[in-house]
PDB file of N, CA and C in Angstrom:
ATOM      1  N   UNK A   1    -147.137  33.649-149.598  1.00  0.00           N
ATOM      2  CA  UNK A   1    -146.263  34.654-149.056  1.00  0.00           C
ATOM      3  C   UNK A   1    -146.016  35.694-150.140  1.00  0.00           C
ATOM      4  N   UNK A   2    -146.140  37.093-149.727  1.00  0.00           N
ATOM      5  CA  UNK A   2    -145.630  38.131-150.551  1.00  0.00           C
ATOM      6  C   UNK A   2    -143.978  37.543-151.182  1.00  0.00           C
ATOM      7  N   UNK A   3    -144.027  38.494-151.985  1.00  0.00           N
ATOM      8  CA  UNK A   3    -142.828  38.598-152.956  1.00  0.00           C
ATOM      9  C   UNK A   3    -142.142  39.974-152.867  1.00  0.00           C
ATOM     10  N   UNK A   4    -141.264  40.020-152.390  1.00  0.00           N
ATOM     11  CA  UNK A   4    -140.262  41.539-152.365  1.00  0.00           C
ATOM     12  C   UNK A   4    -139.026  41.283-153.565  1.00  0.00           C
ATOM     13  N   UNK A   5    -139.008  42.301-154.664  1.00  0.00           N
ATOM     14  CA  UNK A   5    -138.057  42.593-155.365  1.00  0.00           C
ATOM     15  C   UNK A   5    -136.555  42.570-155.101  1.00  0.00           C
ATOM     16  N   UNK A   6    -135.650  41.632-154.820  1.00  0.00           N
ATOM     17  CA  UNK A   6    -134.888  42.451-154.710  1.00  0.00           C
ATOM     18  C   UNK A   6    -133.665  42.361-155.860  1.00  0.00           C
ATOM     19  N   UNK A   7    -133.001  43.679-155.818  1.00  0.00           N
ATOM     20  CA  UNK A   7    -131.985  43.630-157.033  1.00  0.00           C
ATOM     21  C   UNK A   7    -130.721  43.947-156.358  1.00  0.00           C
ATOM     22  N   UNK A   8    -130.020  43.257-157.173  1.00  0.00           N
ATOM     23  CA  UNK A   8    -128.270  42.965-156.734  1.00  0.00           C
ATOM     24  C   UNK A   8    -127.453  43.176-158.040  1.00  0.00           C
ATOM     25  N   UNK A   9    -126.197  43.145-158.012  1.00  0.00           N
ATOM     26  CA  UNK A   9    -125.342  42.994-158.794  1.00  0.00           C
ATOM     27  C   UNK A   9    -124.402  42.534-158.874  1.00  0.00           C
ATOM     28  N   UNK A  10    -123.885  41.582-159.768  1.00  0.00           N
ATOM     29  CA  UNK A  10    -123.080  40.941-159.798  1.00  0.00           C
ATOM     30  C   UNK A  10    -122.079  40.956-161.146  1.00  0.00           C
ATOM     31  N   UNK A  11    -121.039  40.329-161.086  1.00  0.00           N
ATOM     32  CA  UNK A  11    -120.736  40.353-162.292  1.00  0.00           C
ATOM     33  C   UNK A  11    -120.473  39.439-163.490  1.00  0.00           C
ATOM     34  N   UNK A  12    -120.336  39.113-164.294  1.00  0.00           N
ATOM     35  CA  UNK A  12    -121.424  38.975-165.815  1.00  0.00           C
ATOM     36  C   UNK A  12    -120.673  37.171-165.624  1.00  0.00           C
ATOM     37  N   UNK A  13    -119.454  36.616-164.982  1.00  0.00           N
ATOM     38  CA  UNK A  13    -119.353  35.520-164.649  1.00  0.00           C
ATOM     39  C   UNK A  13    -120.318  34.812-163.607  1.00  0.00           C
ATOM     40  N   UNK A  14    -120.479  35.439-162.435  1.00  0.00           N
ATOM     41  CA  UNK A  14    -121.160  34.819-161.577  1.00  0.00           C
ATOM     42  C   UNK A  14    -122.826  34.587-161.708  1.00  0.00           C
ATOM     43  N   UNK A  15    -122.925  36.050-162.878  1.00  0.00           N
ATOM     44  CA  UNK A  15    -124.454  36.035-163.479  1.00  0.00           C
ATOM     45  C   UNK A  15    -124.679  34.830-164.167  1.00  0.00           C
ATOM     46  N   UNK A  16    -124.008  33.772-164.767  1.00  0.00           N
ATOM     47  CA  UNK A  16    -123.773  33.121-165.942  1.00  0.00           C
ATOM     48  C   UNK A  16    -123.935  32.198-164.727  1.00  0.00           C
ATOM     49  N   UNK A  17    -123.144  31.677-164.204  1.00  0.00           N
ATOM     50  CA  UNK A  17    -122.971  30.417-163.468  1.00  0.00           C
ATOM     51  C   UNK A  17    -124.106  30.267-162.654  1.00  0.00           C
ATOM     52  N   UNK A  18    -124.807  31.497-162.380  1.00  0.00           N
ATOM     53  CA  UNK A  18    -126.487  31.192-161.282  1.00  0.00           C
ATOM     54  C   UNK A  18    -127.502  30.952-162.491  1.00  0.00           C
ATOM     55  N   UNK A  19    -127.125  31.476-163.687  1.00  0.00           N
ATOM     56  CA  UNK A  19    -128.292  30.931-165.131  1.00  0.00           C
ATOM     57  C   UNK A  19    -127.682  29.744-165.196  1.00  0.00           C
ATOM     58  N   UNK A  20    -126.547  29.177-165.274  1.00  0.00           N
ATOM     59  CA  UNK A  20    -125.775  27.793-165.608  1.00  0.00           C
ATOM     60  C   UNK A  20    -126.619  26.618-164.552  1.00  0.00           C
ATOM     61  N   UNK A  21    -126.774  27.155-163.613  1.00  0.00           N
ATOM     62  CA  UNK A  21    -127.007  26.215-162.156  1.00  0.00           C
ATOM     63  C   UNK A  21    -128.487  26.066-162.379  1.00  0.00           C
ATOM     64  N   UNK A  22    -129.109  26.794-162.545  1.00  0.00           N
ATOM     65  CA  UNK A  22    -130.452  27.154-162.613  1.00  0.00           C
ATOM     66  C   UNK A  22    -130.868  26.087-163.417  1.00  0.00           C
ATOM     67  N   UNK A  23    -130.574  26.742-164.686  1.00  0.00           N
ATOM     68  CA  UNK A  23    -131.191  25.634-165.794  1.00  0.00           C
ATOM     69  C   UNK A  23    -130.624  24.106-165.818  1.00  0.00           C
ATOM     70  N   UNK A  24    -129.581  23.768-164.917  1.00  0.00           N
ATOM     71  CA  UNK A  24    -129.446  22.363-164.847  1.00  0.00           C
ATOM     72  C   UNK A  24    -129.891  21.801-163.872  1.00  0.00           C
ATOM     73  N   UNK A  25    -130.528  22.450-163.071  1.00  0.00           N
ATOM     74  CA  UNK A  25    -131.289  21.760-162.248  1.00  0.00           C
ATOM     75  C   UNK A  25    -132.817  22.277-162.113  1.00  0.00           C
ATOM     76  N   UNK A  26    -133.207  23.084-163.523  1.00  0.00           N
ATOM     77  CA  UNK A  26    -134.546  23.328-164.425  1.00  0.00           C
ATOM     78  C   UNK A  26    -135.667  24.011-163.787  1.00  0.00           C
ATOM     79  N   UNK A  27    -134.716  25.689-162.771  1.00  0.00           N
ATOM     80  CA  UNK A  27    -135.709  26.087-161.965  1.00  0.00           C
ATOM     81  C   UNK A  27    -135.116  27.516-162.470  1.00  0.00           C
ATOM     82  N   UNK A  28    -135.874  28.647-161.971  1.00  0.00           N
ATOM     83  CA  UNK A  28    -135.659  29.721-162.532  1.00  0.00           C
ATOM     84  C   UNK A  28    -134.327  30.737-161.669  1.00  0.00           C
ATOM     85  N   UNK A  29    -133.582  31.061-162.145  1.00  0.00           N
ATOM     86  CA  UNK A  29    -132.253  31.904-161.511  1.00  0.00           C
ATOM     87  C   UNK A  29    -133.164  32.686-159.865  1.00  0.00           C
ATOM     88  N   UNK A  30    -134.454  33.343-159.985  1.00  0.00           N
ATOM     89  CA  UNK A  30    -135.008  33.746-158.680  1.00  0.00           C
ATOM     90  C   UNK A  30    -135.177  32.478-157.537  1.00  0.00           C
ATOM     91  N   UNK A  31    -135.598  31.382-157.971  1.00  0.00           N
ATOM     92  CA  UNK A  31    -135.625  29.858-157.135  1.00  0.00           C
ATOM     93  C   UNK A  31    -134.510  29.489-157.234  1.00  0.00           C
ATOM     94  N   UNK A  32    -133.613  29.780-157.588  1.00  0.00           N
ATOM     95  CA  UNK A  32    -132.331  29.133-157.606  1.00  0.00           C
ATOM     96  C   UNK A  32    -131.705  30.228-156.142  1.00  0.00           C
ATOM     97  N   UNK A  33    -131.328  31.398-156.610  1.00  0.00           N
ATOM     98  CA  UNK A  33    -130.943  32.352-155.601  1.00  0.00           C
ATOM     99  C   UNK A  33    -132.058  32.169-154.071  1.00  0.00           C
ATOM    100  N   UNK A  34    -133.060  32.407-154.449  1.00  0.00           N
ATOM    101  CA  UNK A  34    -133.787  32.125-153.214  1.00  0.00           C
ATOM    102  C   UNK A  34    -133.504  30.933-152.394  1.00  0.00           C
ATOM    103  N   UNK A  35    -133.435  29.647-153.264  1.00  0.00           N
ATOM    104  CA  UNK A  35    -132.861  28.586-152.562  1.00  0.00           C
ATOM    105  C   UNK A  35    -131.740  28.517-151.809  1.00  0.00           C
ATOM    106  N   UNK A  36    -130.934  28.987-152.306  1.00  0.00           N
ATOM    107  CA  UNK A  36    -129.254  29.173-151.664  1.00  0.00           C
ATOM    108  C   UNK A  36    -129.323  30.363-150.433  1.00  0.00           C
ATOM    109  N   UNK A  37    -130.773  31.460-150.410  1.00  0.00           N
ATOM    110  CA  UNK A  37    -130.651  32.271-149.006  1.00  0.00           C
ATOM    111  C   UNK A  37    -131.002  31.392-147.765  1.00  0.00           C
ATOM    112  N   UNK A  38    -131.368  30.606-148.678  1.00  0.00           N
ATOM    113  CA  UNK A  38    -132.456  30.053-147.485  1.00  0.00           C
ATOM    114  C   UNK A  38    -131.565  28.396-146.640  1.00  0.00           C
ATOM    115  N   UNK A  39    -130.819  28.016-147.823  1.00  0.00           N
ATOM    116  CA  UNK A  39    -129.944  26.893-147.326  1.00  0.00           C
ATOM    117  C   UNK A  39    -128.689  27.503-146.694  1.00  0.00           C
ATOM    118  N   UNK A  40    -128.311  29.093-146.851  1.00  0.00           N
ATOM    119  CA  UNK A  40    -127.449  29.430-145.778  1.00  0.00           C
ATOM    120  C   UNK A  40    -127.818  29.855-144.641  1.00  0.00           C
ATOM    121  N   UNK A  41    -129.221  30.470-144.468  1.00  0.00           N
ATOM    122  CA  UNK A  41    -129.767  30.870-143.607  1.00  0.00           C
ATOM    123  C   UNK A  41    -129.941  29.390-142.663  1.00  0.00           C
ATOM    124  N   UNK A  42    -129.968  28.127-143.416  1.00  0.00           N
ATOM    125  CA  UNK A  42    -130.052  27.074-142.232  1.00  0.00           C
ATOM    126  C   UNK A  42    -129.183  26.726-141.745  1.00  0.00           C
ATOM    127  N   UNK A  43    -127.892  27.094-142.168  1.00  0.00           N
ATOM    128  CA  UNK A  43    -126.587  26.795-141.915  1.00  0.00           C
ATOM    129  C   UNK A  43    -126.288  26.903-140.413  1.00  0.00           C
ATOM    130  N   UNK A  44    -127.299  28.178-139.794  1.00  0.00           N
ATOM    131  CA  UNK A  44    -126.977  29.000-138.597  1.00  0.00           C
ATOM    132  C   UNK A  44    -127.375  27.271-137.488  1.00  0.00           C
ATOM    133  N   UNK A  45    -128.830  26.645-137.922  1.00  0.00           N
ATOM    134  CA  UNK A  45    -128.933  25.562-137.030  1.00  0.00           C
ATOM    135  C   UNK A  45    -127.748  24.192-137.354  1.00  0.00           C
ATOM    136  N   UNK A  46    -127.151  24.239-138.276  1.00  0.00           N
ATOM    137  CA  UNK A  46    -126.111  23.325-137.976  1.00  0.00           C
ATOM    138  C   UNK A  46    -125.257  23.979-137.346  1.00  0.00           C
ATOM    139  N   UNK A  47    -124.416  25.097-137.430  1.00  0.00           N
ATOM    140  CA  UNK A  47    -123.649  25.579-136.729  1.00  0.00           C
ATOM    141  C   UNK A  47    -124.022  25.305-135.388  1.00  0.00           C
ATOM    142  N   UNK A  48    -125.183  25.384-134.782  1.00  0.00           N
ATOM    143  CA  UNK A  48    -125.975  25.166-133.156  1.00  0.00           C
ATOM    144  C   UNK A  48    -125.438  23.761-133.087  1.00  0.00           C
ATOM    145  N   UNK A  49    -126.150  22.383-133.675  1.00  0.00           N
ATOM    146  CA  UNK A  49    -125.844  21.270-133.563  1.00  0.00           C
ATOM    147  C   UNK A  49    -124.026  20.901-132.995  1.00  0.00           C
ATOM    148  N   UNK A  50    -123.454  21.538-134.210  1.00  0.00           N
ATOM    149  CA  UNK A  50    -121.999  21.361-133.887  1.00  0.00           C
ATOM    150  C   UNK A  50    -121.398  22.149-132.857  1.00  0.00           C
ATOM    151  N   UNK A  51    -121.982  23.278-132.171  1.00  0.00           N
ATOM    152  CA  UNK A  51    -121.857  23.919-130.996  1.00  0.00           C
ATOM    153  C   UNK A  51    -122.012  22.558-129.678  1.00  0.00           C
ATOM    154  N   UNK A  52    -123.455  22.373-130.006  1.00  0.00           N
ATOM    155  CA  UNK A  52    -124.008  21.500-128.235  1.00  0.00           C
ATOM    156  C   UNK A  52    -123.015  20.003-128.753  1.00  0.00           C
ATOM    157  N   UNK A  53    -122.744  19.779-130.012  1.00  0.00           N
ATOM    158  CA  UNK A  53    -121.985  18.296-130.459  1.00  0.00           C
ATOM    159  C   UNK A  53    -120.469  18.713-129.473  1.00  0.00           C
ATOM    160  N   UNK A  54    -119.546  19.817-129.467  1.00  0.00           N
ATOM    161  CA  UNK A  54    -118.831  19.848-128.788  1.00  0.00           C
ATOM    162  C   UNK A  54    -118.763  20.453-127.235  1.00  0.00           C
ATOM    163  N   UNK A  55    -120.025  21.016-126.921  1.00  0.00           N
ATOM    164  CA  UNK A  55    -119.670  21.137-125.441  1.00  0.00           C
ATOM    165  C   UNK A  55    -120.235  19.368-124.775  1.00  0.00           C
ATOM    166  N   UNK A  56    -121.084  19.394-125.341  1.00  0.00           N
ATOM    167  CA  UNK A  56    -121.182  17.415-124.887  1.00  0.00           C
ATOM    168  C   UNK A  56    -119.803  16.584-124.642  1.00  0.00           C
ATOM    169  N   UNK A  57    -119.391  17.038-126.165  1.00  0.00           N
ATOM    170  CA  UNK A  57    -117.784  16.464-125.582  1.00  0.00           C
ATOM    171  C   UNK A  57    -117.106  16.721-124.300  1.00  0.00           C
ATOM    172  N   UNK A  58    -116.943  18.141-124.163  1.00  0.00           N
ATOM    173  CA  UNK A  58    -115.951  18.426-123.646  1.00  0.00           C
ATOM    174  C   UNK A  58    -116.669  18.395-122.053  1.00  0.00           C
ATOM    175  N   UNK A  59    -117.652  18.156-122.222  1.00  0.00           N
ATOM    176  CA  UNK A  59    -118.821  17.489-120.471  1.00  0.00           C
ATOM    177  C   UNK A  59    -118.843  16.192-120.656  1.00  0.00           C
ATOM    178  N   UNK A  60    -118.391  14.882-121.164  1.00  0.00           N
ATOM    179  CA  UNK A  60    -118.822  14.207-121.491  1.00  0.00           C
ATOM    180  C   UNK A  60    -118.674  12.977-119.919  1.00  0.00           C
ATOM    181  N   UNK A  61    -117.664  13.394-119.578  1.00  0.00           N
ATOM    182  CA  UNK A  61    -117.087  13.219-118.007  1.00  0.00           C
ATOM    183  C   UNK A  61    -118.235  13.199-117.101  1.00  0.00           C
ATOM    184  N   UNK A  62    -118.916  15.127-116.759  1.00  0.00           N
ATOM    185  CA  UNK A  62    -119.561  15.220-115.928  1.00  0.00           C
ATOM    186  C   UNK A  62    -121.103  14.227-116.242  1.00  0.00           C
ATOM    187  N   UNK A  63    -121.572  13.919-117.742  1.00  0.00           N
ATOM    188  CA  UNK A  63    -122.554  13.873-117.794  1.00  0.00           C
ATOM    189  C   UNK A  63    -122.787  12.180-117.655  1.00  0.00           C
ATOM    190  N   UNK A  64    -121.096  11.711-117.818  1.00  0.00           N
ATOM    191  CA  UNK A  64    -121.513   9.988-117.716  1.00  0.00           C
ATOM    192  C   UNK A  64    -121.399   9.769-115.828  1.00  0.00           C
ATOM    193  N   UNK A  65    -120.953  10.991-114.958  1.00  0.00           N
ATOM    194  CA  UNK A  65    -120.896  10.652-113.638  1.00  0.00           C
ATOM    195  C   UNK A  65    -122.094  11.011-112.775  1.00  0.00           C
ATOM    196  N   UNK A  66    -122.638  11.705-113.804  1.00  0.00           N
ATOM    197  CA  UNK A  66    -124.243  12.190-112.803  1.00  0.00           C
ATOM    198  C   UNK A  66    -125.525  10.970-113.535  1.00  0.00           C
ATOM    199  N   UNK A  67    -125.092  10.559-115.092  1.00  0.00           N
ATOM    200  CA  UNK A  67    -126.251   9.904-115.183  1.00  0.00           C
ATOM    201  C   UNK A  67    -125.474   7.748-115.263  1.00  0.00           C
ATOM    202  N   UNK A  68    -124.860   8.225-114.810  1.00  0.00           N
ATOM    203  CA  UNK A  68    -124.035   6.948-115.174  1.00  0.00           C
ATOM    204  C   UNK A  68    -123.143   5.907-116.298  1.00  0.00           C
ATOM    205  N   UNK A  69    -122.493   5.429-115.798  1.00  0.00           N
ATOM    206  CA  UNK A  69    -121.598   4.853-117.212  1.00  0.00           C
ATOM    207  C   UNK A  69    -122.328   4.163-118.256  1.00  0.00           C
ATOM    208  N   UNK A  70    -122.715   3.080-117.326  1.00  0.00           N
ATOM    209  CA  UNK A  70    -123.480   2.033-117.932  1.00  0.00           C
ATOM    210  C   UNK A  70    -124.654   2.307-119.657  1.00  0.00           C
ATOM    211  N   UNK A  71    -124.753   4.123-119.325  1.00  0.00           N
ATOM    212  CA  UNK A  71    -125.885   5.061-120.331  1.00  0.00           C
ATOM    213  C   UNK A  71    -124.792   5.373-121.478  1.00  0.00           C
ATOM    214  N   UNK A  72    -123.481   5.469-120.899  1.00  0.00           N
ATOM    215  CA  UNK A  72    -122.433   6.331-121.794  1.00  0.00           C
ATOM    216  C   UNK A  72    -122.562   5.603-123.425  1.00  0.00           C
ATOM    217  N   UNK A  73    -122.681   6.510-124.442  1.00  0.00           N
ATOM    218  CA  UNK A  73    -122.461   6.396-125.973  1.00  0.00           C
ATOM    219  C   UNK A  73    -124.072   5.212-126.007  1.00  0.00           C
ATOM    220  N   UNK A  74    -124.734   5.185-125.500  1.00  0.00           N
ATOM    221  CA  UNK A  74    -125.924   4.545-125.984  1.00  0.00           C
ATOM    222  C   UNK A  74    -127.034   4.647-126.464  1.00  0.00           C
ATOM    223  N   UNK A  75    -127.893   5.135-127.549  1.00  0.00           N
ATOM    224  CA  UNK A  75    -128.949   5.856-127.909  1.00  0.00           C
ATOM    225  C   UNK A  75    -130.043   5.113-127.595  1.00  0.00           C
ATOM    226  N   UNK A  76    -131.501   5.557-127.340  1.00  0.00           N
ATOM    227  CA  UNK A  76    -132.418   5.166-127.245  1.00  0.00           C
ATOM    228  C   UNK A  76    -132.749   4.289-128.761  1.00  0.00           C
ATOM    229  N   UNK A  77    -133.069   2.862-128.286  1.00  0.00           N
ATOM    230  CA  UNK A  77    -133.778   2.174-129.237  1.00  0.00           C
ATOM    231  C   UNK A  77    -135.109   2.700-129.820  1.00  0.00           C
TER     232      UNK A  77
END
């Protein structure tokens, strides 16, 4: 995959603490930042999960009366 430049600014604490993070976990401040776009950018599919986790709930009624009780809270083996 291409590589696009990009430049930001920050200031000279938070610069320190992404070199701090970086080198203790022995990857370069660009893989470090890149990592963290990309683990918030996944954030959006947990947010989904915990979306359908509570409308399930709040159906949890309709869905044990159309497919039955006996199914209710049971996962496939």
């Amino acid at each position: 995959m291409a590589k696009t430049q990009l430049n930001v600014r920050v200031d000279e604490a938070t610069a320190e603490a992404a070199r701090q993070r970086a080198l203790q976990r022995g990857i370069s401040v660009n893989r470090y930042i890149e990592e963290l776009v990309r683990q918030d950018a996944g954030e959006a599919g947990h947010a989904f999960v915990e979306a359908a986790a509570a409308f399930m709930k709040q159906y949890e009624a309709v869905f044990a009366e159309e497919f039955g009780r006996e199914r209710e809270g049971r996962r496939p083996s």
